[in-house]
Structures are given as structure tokens and as C-alpha cells.
Protein backbone atom coordinates (compact mmCIF):
# COMPACT_ATOMS: atom_id res chain seq x y z
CA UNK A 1 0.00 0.00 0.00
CA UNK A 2 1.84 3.24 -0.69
CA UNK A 3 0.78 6.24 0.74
CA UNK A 4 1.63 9.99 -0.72
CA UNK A 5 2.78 12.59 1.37
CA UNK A 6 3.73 15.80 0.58
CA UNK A 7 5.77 18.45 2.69
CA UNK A 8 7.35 21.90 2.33
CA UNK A 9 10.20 22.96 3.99
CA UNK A 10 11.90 26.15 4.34
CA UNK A 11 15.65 26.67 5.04
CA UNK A 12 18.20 29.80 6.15
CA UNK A 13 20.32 29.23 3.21
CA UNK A 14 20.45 29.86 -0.56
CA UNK A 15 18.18 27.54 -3.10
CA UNK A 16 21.43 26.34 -4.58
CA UNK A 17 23.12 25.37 -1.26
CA UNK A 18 20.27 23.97 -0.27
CA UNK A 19 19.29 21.95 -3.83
CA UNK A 20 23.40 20.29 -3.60
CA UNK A 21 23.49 19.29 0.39
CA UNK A 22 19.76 17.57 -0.32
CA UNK A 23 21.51 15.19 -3.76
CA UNK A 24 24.08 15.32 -1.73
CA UNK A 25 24.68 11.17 -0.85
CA UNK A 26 26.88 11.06 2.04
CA UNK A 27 24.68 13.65 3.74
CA UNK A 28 21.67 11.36 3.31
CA UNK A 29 23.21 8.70 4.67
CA UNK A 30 24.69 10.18 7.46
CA UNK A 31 20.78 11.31 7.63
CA UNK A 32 20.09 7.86 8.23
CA UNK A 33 22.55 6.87 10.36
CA UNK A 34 21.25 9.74 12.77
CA UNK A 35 18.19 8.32 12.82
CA UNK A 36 19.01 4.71 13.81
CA UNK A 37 17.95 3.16 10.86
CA UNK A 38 18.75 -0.13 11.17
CA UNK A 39 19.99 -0.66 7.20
CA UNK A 40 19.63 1.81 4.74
CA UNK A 41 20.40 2.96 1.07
CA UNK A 42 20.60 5.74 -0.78
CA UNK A 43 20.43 6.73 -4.90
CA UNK A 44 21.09 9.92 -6.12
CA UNK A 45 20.08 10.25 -9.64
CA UNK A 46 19.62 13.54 -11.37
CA UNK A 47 17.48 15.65 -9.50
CA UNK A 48 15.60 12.16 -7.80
CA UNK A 49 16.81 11.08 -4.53
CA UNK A 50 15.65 7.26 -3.55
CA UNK A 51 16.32 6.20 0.16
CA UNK A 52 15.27 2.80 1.63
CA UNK A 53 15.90 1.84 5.09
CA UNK A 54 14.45 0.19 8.22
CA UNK A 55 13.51 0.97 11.24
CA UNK A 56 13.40 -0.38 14.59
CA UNK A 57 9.39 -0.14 16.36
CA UNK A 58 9.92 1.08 19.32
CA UNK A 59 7.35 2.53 22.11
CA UNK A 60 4.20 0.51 20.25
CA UNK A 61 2.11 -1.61 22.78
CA UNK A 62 2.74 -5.75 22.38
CA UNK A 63 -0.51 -5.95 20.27
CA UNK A 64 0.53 -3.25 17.96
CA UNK A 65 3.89 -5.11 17.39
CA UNK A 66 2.09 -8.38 16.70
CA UNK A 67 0.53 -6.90 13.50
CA UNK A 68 3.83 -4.11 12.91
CA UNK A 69 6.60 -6.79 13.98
CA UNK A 70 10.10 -5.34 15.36
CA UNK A 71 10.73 -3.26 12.18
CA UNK A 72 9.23 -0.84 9.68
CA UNK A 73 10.54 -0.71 6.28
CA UNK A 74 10.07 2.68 4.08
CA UNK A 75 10.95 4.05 1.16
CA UNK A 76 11.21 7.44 0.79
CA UNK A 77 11.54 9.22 -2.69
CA UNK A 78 12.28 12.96 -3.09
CA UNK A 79 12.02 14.66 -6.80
């Protein structure tokens, strides 16, 4: 089931220093890494940015996890 969500964001920096740090891989990743994802990738092509990674569930009551299981996995694609 994919789901659609879209968000705007505003930063205290040029478009075009804020455009190359967003394609910018090892940022992502280091994005990820921040946020405890438990495996991740990113793809950087053209203007597209793909990331995949999983997360650890944490905080849900036991019947929650019964139906969620011990990880989330998401894909996240930015254009």
C-alpha cells in the first residue's frame, strides 16, 4: 500500500546550497545513520533522490507489534 505525502520545507540558506546538500549522498546517509535506521540505502540520480531503510518499532504496545513486527521498512523518494 503506498501512501503519498507531501511536505514543504523552508531553510536559512540559498536555493542552490540547499538543492546540492539535499543530492548530496553522504549527507543522506549520514541522515540515516542519525536516525538509527537499522539498514539503509541511498540513490542519487539527477534531480531524484531514492532512500530505503528500516527501522526499529519502538514505544508501540505488544498488540501493535504483533501486527507491525520489530521493524518498519520505508521508502522514501524525493524529486
Amino acid at each position: 500500500m503506498a501512501k503519498t505525502l507531501t511536505l514543504e520545507f523552508e531553510y536559512a540558506a540559498p536555493p542552490a546550497a540547499v538543492f546540492q546538500l539535499l543530492k548530496d549522498a553522504s549527507f543522506r546517509e549520514s541522515v540515516c545513520e542519525a536516525q538509527h535506521a537499522s539498514a539503509h540505502t541511498v540513490a542519487v540520480i539527477g534531480d531524484s533522490v531514492d532512500i530505503s531503510y528500516t527501522q526499529p518499532v519502538r514505544g508501540l504496545p505488544s498488540f501493535a507489534t504483533k501486527f507491525v513486527g520489530d521493524s518498519v521498512d520505508l521508502v522514501q523518494r524525493e524529486t
